[in-house]
PDB file of N, CA and C in Angstrom:
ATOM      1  N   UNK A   1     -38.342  25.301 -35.363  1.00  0.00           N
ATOM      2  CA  UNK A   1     -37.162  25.102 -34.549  1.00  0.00           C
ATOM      3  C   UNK A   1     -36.120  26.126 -35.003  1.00  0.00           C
ATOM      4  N   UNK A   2     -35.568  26.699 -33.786  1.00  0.00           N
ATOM      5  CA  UNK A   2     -34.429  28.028 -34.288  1.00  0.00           C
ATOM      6  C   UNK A   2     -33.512  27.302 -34.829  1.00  0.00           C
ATOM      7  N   UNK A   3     -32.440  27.946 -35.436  1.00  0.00           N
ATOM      8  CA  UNK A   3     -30.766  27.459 -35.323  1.00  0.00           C
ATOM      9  C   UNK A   3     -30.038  26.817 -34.524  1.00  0.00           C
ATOM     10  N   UNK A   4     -30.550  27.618 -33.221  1.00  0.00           N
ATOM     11  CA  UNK A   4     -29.877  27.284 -32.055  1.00  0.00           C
ATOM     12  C   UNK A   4     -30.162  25.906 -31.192  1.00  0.00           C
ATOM     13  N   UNK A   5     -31.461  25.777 -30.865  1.00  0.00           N
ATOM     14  CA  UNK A   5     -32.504  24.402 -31.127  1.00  0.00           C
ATOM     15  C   UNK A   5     -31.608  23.627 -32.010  1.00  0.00           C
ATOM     16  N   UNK A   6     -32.004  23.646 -33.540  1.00  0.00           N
ATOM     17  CA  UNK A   6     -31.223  22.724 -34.221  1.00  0.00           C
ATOM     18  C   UNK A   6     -29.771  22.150 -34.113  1.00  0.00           C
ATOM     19  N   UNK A   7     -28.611  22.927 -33.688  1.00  0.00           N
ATOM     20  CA  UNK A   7     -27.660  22.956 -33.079  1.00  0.00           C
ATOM     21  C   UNK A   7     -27.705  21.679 -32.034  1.00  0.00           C
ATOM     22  N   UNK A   8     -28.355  22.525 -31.082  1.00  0.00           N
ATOM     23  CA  UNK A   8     -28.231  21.833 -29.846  1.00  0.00           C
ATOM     24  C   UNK A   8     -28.998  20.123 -30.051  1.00  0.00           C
ATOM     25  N   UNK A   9     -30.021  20.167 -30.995  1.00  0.00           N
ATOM     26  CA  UNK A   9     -30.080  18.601 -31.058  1.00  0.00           C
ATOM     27  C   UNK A   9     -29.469  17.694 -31.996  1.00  0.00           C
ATOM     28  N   UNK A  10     -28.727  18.257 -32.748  1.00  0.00           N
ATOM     29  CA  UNK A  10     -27.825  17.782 -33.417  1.00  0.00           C
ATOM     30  C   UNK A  10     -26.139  17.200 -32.874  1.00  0.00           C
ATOM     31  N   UNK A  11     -26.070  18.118 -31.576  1.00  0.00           N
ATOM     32  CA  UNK A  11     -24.877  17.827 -30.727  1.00  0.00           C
ATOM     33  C   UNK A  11     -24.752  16.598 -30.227  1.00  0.00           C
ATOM     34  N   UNK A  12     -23.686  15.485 -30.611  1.00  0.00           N
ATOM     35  CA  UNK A  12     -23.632  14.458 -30.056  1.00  0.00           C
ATOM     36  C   UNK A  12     -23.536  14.994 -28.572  1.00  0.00           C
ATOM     37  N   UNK A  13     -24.045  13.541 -27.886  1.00  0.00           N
ATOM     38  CA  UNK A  13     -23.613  13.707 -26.192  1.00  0.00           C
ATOM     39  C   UNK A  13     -22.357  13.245 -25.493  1.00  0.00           C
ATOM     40  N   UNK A  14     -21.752  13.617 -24.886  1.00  0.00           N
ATOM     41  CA  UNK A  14     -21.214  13.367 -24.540  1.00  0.00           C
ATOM     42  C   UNK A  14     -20.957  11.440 -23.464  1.00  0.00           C
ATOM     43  N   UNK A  15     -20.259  11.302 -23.487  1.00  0.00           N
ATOM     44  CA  UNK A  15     -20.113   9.635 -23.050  1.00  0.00           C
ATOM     45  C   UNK A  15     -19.762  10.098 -21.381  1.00  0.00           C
ATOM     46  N   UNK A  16     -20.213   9.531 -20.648  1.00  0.00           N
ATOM     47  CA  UNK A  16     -19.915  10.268 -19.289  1.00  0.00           C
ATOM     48  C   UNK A  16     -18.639   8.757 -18.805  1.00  0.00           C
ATOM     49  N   UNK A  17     -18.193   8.736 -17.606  1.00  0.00           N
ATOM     50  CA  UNK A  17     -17.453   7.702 -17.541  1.00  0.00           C
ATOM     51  C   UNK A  17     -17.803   6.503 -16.962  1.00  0.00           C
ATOM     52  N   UNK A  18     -18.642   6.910 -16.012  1.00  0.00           N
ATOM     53  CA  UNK A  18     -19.668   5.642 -15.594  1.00  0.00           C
ATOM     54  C   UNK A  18     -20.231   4.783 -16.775  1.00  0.00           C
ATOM     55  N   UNK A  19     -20.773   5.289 -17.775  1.00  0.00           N
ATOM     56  CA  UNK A  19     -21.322   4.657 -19.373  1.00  0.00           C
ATOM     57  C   UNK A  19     -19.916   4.006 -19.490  1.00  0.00           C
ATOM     58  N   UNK A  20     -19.100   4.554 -19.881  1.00  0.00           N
ATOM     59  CA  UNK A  20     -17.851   3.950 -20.876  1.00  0.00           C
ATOM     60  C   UNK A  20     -17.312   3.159 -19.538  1.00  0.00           C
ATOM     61  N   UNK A  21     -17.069   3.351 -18.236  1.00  0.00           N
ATOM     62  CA  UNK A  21     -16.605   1.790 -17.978  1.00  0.00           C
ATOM     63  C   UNK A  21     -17.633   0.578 -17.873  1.00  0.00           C
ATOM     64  N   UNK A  22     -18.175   1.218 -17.658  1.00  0.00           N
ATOM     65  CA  UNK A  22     -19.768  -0.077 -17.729  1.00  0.00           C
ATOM     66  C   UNK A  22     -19.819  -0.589 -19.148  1.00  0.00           C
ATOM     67  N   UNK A  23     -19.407   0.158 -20.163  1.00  0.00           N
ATOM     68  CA  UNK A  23     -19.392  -0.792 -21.054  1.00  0.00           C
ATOM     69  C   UNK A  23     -18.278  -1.643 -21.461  1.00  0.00           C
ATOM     70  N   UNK A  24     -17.127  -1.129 -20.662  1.00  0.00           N
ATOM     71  CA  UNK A  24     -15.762  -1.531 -20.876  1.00  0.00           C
ATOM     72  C   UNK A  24     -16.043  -3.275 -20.236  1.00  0.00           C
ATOM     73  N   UNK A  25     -16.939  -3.835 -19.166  1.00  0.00           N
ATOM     74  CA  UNK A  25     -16.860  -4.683 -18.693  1.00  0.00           C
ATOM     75  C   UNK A  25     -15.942  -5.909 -18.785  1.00  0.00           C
ATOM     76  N   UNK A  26     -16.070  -7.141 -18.414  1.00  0.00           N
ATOM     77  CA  UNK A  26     -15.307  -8.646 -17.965  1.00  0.00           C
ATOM     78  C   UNK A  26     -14.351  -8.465 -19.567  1.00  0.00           C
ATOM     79  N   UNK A  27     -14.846  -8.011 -20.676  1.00  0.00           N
ATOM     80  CA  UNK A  27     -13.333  -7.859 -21.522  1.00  0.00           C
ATOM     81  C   UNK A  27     -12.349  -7.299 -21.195  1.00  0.00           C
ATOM     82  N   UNK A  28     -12.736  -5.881 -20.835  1.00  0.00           N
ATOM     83  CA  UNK A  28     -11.714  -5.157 -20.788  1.00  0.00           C
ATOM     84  C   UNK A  28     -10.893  -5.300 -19.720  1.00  0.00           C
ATOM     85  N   UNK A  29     -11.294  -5.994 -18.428  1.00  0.00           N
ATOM     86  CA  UNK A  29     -10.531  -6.395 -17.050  1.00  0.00           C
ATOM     87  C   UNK A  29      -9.658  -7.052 -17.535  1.00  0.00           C
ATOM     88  N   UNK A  30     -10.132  -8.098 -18.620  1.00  0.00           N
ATOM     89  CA  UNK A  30      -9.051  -9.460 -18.806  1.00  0.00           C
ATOM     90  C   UNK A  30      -8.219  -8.523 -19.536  1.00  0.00           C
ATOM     91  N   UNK A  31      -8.320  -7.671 -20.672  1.00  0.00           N
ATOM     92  CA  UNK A  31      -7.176  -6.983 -21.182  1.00  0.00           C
ATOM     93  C   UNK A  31      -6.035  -6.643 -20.631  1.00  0.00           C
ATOM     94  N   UNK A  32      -7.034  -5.496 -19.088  1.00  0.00           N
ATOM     95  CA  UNK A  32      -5.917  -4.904 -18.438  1.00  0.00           C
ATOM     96  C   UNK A  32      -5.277  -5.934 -17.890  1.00  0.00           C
ATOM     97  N   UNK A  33      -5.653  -7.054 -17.244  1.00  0.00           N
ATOM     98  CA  UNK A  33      -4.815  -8.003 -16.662  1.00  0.00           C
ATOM     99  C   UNK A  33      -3.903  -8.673 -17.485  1.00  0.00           C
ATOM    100  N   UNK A  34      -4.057  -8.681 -19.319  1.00  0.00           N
ATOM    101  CA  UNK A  34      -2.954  -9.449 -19.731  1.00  0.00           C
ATOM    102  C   UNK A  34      -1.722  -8.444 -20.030  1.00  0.00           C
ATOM    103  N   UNK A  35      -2.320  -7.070 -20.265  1.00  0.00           N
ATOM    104  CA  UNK A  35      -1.368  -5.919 -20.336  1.00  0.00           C
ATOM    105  C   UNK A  35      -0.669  -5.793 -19.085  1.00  0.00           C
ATOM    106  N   UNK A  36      -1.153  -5.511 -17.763  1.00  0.00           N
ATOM    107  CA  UNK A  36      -0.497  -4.917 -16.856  1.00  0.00           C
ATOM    108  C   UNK A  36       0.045  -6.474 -16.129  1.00  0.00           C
ATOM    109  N   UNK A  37      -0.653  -7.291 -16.209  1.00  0.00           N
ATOM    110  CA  UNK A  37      -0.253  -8.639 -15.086  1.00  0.00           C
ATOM    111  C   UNK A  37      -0.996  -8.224 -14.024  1.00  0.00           C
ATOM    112  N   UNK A  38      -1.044  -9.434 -12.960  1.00  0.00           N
ATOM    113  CA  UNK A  38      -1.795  -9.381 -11.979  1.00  0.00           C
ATOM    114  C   UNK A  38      -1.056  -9.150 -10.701  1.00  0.00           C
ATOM    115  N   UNK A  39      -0.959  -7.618  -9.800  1.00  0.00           N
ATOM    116  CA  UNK A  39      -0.291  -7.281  -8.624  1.00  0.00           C
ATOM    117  C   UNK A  39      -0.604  -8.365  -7.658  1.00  0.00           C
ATOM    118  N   UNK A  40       0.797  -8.342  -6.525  1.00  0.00           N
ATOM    119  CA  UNK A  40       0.113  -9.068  -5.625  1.00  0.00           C
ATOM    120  C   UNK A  40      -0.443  -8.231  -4.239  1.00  0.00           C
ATOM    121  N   UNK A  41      -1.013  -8.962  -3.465  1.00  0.00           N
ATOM    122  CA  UNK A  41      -2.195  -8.157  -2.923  1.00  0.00           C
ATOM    123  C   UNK A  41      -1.140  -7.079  -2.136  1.00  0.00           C
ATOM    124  N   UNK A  42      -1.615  -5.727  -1.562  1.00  0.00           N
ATOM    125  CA  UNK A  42      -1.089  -5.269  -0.785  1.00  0.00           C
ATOM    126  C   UNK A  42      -1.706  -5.592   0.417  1.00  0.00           C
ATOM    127  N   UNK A  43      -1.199  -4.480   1.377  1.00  0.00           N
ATOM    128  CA  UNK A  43      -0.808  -5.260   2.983  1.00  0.00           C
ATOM    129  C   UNK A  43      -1.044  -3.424   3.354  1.00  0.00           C
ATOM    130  N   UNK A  44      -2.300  -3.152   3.457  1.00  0.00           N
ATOM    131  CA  UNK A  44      -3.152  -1.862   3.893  1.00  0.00           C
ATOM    132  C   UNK A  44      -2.225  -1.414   5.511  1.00  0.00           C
ATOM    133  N   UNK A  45      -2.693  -2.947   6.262  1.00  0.00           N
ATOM    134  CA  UNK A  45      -1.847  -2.215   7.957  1.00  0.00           C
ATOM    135  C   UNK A  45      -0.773  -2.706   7.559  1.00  0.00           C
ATOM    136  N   UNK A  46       0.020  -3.142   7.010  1.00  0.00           N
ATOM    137  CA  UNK A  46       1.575  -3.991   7.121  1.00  0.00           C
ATOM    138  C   UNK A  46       1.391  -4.943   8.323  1.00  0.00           C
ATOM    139  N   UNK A  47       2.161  -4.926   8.912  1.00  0.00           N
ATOM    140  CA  UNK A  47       2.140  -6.081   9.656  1.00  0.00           C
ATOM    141  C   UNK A  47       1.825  -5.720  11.081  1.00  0.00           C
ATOM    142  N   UNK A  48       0.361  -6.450  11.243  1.00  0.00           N
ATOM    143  CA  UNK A  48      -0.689  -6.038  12.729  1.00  0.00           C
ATOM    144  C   UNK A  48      -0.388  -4.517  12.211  1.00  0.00           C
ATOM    145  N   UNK A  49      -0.186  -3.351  13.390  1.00  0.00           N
ATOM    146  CA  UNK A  49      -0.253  -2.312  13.043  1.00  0.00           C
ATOM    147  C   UNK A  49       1.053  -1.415  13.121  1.00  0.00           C
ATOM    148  N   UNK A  50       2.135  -2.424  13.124  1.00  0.00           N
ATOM    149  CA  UNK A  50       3.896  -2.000  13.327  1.00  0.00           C
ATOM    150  C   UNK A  50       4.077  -1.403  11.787  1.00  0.00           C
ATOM    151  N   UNK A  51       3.534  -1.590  10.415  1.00  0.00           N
ATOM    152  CA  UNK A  51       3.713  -0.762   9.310  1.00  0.00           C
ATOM    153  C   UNK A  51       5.095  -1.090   9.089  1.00  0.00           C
ATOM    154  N   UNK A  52       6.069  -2.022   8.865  1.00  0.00           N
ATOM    155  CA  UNK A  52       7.058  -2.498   9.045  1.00  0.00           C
ATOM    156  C   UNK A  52       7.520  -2.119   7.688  1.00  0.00           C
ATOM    157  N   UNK A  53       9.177  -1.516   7.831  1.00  0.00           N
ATOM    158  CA  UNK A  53       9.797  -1.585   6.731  1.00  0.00           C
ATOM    159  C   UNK A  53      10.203  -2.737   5.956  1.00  0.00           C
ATOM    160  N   UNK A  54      10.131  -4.021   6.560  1.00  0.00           N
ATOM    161  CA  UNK A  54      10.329  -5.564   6.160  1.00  0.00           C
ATOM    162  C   UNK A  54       9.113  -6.316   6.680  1.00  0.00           C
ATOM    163  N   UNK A  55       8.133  -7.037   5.655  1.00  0.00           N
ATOM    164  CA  UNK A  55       6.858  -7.267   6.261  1.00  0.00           C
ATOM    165  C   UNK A  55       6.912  -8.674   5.020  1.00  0.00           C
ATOM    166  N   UNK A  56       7.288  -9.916   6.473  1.00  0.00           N
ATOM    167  CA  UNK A  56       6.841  -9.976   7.610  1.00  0.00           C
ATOM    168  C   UNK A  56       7.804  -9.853   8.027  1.00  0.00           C
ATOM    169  N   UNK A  57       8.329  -9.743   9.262  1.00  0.00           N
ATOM    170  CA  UNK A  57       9.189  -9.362  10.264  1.00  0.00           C
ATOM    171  C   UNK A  57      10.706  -9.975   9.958  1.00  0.00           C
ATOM    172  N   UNK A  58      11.652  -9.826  10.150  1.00  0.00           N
ATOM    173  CA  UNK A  58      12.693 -10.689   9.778  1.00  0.00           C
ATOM    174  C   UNK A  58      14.302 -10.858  10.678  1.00  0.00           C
ATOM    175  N   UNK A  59      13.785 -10.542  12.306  1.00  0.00           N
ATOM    176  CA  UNK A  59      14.456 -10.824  12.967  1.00  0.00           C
ATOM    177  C   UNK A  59      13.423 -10.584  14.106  1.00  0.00           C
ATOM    178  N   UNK A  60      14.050 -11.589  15.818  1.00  0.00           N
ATOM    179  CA  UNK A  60      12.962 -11.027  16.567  1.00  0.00           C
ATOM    180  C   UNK A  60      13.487  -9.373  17.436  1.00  0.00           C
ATOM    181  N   UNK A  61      12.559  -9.122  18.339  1.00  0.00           N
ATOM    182  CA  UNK A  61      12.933  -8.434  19.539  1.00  0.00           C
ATOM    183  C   UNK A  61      14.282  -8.157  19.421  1.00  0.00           C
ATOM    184  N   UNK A  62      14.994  -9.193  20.448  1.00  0.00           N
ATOM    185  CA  UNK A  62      16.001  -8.999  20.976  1.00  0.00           C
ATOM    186  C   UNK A  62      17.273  -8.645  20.033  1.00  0.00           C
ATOM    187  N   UNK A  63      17.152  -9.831  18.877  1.00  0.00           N
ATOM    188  CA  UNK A  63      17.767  -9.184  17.261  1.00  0.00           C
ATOM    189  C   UNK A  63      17.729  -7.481  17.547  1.00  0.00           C
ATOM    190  N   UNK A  64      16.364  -6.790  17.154  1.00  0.00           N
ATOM    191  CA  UNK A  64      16.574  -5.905  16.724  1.00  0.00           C
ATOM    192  C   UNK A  64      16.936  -4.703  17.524  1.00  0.00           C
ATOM    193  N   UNK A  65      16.828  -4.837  19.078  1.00  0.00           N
ATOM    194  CA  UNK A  65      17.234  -3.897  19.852  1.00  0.00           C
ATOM    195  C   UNK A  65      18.884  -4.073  20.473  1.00  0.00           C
ATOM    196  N   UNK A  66      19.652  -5.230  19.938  1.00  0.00           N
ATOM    197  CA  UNK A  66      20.602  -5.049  20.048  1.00  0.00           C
ATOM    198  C   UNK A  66      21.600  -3.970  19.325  1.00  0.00           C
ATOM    199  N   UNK A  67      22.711  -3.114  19.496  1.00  0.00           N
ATOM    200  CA  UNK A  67      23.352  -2.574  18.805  1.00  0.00           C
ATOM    201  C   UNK A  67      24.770  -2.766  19.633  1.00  0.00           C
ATOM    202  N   UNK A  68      25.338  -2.789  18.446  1.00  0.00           N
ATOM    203  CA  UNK A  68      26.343  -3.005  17.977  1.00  0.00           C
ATOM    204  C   UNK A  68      28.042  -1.872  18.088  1.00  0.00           C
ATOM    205  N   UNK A  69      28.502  -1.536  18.930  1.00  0.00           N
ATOM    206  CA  UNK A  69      28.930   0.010  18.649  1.00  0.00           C
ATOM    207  C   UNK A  69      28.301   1.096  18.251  1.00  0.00           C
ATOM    208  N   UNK A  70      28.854   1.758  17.535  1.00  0.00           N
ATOM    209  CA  UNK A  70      27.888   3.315  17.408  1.00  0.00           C
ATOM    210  C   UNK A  70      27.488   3.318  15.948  1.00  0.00           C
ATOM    211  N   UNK A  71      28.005   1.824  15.015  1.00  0.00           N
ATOM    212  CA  UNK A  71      27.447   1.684  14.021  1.00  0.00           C
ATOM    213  C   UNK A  71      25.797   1.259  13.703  1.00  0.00           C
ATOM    214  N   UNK A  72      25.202   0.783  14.347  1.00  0.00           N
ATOM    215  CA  UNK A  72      23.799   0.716  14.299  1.00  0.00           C
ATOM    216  C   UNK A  72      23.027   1.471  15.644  1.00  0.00           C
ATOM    217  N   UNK A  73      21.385   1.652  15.522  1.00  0.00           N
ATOM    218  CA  UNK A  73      20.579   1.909  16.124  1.00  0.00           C
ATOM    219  C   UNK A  73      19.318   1.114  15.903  1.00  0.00           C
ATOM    220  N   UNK A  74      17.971   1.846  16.704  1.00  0.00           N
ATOM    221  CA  UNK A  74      17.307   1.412  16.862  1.00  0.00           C
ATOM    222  C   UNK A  74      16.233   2.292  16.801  1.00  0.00           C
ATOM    223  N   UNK A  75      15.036   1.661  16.416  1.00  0.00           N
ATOM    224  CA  UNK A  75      13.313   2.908  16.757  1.00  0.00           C
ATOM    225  C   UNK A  75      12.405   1.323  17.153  1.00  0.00           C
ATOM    226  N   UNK A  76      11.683   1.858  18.437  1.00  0.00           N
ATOM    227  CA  UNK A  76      11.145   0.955  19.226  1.00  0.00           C
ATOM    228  C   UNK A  76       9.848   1.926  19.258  1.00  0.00           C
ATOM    229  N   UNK A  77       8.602   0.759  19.201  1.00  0.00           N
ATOM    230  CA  UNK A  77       7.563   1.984  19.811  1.00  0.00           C
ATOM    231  C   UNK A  77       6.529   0.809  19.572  1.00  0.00           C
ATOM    232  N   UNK A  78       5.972   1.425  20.555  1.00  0.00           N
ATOM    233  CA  UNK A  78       4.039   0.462  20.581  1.00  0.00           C
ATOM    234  C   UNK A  78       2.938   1.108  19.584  1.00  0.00           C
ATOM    235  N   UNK A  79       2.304  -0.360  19.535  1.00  0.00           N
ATOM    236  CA  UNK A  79       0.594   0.505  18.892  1.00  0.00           C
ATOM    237  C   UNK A  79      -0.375  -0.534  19.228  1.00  0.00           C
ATOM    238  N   UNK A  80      -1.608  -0.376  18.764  1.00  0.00           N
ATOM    239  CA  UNK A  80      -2.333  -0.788  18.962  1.00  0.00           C
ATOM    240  C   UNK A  80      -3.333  -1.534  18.015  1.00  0.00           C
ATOM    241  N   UNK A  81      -3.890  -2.854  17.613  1.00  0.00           N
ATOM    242  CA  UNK A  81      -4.000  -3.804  16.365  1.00  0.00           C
ATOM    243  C   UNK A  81      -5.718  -3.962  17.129  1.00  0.00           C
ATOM    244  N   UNK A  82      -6.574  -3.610  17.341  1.00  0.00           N
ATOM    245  CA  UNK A  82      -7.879  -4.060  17.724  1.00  0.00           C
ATOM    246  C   UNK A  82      -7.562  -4.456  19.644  1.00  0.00           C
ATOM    247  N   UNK A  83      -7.884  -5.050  19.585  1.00  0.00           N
ATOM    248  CA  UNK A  83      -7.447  -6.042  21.485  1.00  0.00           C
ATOM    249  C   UNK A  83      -6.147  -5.960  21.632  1.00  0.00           C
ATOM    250  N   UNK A  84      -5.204  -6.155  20.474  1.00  0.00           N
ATOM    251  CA  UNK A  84      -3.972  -6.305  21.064  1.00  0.00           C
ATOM    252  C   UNK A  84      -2.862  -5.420  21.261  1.00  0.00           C
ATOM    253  N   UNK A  85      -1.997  -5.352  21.867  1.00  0.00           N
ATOM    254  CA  UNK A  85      -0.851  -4.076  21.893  1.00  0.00           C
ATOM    255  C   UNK A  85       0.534  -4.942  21.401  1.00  0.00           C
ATOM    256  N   UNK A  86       1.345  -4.018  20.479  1.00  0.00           N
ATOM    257  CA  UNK A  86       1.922  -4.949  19.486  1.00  0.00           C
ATOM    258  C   UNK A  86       3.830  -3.651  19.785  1.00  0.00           C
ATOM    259  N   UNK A  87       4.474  -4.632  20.287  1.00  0.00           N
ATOM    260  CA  UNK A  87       6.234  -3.623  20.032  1.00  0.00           C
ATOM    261  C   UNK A  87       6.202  -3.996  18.588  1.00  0.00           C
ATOM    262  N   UNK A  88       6.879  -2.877  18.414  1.00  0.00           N
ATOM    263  CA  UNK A  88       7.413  -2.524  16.748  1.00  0.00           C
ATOM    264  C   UNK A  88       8.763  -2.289  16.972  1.00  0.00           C
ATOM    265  N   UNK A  89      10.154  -2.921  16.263  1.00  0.00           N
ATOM    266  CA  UNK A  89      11.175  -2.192  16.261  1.00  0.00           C
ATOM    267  C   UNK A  89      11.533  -2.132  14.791  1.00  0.00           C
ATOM    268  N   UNK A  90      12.451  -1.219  14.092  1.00  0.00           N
ATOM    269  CA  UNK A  90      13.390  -1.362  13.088  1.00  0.00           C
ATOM    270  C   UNK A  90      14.536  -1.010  13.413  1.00  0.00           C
ATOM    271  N   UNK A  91      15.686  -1.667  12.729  1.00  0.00           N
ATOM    272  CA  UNK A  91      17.042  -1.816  13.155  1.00  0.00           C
ATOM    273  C   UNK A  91      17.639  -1.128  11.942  1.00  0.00           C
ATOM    274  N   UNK A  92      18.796   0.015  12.687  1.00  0.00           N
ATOM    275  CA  UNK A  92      19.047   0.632  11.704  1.00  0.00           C
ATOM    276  C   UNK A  92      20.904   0.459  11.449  1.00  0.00           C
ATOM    277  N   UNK A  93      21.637   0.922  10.128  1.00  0.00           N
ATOM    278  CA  UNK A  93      23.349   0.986  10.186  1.00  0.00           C
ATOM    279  C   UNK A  93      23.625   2.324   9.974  1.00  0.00           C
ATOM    280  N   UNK A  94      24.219   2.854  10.532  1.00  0.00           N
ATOM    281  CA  UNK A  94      24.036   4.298  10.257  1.00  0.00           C
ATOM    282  C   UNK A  94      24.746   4.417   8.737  1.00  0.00           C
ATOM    283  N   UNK A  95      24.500   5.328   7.799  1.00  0.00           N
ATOM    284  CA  UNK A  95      24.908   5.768   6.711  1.00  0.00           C
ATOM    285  C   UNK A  95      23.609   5.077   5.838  1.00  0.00           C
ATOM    286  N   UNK A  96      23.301   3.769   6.727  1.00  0.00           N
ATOM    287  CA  UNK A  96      22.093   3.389   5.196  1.00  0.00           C
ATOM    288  C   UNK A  96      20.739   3.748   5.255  1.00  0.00           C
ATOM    289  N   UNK A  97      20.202   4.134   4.158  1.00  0.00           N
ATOM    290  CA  UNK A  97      18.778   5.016   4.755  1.00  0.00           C
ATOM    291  C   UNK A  97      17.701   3.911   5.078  1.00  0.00           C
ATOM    292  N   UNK A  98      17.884   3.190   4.588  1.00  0.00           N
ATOM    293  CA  UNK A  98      16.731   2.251   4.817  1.00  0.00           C
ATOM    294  C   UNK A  98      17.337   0.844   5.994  1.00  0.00           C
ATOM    295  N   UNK A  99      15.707   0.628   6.344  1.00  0.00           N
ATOM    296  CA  UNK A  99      16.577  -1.031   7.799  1.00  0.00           C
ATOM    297  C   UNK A  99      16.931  -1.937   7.124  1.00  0.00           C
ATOM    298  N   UNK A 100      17.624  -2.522   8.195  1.00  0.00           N
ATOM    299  CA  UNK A 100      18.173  -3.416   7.344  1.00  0.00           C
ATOM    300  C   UNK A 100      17.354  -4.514   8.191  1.00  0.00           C
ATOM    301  N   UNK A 101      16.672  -4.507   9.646  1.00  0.00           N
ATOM    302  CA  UNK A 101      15.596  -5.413  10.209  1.00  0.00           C
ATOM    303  C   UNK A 101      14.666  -4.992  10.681  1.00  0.00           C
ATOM    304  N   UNK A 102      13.353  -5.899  10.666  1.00  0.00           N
ATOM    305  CA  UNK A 102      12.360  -5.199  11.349  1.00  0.00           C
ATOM    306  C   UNK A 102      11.784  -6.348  12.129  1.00  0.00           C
ATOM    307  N   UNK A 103      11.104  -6.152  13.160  1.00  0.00           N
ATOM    308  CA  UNK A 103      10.628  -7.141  14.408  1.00  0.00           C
ATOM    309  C   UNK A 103       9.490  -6.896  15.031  1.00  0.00           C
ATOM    310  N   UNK A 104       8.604  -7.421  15.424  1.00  0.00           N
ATOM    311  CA  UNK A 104       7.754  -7.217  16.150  1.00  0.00           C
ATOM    312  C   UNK A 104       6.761  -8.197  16.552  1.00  0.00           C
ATOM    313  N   UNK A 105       6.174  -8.167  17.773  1.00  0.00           N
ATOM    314  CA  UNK A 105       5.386  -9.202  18.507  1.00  0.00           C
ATOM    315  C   UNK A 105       4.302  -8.182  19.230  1.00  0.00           C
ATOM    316  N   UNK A 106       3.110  -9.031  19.063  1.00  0.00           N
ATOM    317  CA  UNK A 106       1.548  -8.725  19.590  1.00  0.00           C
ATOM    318  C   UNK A 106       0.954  -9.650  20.791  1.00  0.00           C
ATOM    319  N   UNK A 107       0.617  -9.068  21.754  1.00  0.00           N
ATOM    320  CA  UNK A 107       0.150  -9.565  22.431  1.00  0.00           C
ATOM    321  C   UNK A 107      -1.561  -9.336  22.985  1.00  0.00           C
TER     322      UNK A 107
END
């Protein structure tokens, strides 16, 4: 056997990551869960498929397409949830970046 041979079987291997989480198993979950705590679930479409800045909704329709003087607005728009077609609004104050309501109904 050369040097080089010898070398090379002497080289530990490397741990790939599939190995090391597979061995990390049902301990190490409970770890991370007492370290990090347990998230609560997210919400992939938000609500049906309106993606709502307030989820679940927290005023209806008519709430949110009302305005008020030239201090609030509005963003209205449709989509589509499987079968159903769903209005989306958020209600906006001008100066604040984020809504302050969001609404929507599926039919």
């Amino acid at each position: 056997m050369s040097d080089k041979e010898d070398a090379a079987a002497r080289k530990p291997r490397a741990v790939g990551r599939r190995r090391l989480l597979s061995g990390v198993g049902a301990g190490g979950l409970a770890a991370a869960v007492a370290v990090f705590g347990r998230s609560s679930p997210s919400y992939a479409a938000n609500w049906h498929c309106c993606t709502l800045v307030h989820n679940p909704p927290n005023m209806s329709l008519s709430e949110c397409k009302y305005t008020s003087g030239s201090y609030t607005y509005y963003y209205n728009w449709t989509c589509r949830d499987g079968s159903k077609t769903c209005q989306c609004c958020e209600h906006y104050i001008y100066g604040v970046s984020r809504a302050n309501g969001s609404a929507g109904s599926c039919s």
